[in-house]
Protein backbone atom coordinates (compact mmCIF):
# COMPACT_ATOMS: atom_id res chain seq x y z
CA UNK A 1 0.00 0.00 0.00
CA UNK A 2 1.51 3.53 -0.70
CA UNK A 3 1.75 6.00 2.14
CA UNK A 4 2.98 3.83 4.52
CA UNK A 5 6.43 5.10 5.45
CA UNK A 6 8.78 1.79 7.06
CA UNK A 7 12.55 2.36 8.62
CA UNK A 8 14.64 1.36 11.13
CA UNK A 9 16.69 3.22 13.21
CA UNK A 10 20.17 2.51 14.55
CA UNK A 11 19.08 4.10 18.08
CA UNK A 12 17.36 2.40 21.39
CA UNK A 13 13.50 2.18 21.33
CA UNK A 14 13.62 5.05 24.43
CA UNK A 15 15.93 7.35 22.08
CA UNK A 16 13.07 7.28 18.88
CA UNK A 17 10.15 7.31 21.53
CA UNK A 18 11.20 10.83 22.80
CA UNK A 19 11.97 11.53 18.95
CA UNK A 20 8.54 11.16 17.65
CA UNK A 21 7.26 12.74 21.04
CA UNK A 22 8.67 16.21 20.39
CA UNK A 23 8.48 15.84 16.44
CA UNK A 24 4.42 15.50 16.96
CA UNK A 25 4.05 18.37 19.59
CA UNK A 26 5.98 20.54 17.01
CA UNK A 27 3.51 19.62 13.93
CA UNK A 28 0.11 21.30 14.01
CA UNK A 29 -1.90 17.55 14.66
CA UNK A 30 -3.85 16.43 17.82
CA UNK A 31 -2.30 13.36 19.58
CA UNK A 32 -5.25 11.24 21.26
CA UNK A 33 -2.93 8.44 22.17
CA UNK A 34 0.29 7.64 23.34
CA UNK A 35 1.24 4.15 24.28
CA UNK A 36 4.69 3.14 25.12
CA UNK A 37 5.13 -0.71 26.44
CA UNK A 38 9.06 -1.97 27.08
CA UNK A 39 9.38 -3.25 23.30
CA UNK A 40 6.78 -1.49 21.30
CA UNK A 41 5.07 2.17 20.98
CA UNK A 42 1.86 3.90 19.26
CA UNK A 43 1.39 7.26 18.81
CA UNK A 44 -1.89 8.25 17.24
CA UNK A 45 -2.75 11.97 15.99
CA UNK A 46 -5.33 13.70 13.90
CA UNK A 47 -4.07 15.90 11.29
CA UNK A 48 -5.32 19.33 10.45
CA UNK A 49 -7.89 17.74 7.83
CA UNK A 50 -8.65 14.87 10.25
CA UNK A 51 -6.51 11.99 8.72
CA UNK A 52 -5.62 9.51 11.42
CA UNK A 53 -1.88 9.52 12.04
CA UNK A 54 -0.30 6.15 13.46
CA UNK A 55 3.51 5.96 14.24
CA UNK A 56 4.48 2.50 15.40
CA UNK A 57 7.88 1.49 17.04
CA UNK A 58 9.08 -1.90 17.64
CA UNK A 59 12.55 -2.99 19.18
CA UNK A 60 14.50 -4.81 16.77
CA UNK A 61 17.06 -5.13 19.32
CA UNK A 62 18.49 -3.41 22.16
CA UNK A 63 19.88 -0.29 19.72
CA UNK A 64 17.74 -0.53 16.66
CA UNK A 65 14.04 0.27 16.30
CA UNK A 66 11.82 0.01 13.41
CA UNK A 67 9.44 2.60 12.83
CA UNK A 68 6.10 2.65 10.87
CA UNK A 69 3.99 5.71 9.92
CA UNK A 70 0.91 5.58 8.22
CA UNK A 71 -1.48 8.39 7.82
CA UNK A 72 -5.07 7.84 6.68
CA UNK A 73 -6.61 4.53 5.37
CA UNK A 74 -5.08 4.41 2.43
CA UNK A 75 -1.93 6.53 2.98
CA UNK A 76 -0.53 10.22 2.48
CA UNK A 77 3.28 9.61 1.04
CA UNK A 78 3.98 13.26 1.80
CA UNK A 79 2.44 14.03 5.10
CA UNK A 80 4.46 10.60 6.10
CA UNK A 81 7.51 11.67 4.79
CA UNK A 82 6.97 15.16 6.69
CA UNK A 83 6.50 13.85 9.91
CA UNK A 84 9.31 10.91 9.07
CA UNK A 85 11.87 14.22 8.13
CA UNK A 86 10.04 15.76 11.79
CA UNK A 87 11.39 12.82 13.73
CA UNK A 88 14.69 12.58 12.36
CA UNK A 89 15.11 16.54 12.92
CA UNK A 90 14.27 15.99 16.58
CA UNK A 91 17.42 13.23 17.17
C-alpha cells in the first residue's frame, strides 16, 4: 500500500520514543494516544484535515528500532515523509 512510510533506526527504542514525542508536539496535529510498552510504541494523531496519524515502534534489538507511519486509510506519502523528516530533525 503507498503512504505507509517503514525504517529502522540505529538508536534504542527510548531514544526514537522521545523523537517522535517532540516531532508530533511541534507539527500542528492532535495526539489522542500515546502508548509506550518496554518493546513497542503507538502514537496516534489527527491531522489538520482529520486523517488519522499512526507511528508505530518496535525494538528490533536493544539499539535498533523500526518505525512505521501511516497516515489515513489508504496513505498520504507526503504528510508521512513530513513527519518521518520531523522525527529525524528531533534526534
Amino acid at each position: 500500500m503507498r503512504g505507509e512510510i517503514r525504517a529502522t533506526e540505529n538508536a534504542p527504542l527510548d531514544r526514537v520514543w522521545i523523537a517522535v514525542s517532540q516531532a508530533m508536539n511541534d507539527l500542528p496535529f492532535a495526539i489522542t494516544r500515546r502508548v509506550k510498552e518496554a518493546r513497542s510504541a503507538e502514537l496516534i494523531a489527527r491531522s489538520t484535515r482529520g486523517k488519522k496519524i499512526r507511528i508505530t515502534l518496535t525494538a528490533v534489538t536493544d539499539n535498533t528500532t523500526a518505525v512505521s507511519i501511516r497516515v489515513g486509510t489508504f496513505g498520504d506519502e507526503a504528510l508521512s515523509l513530513l513527519i518521518y523528516d520531523k522525527i529525524k530533525q528531533s534526534f
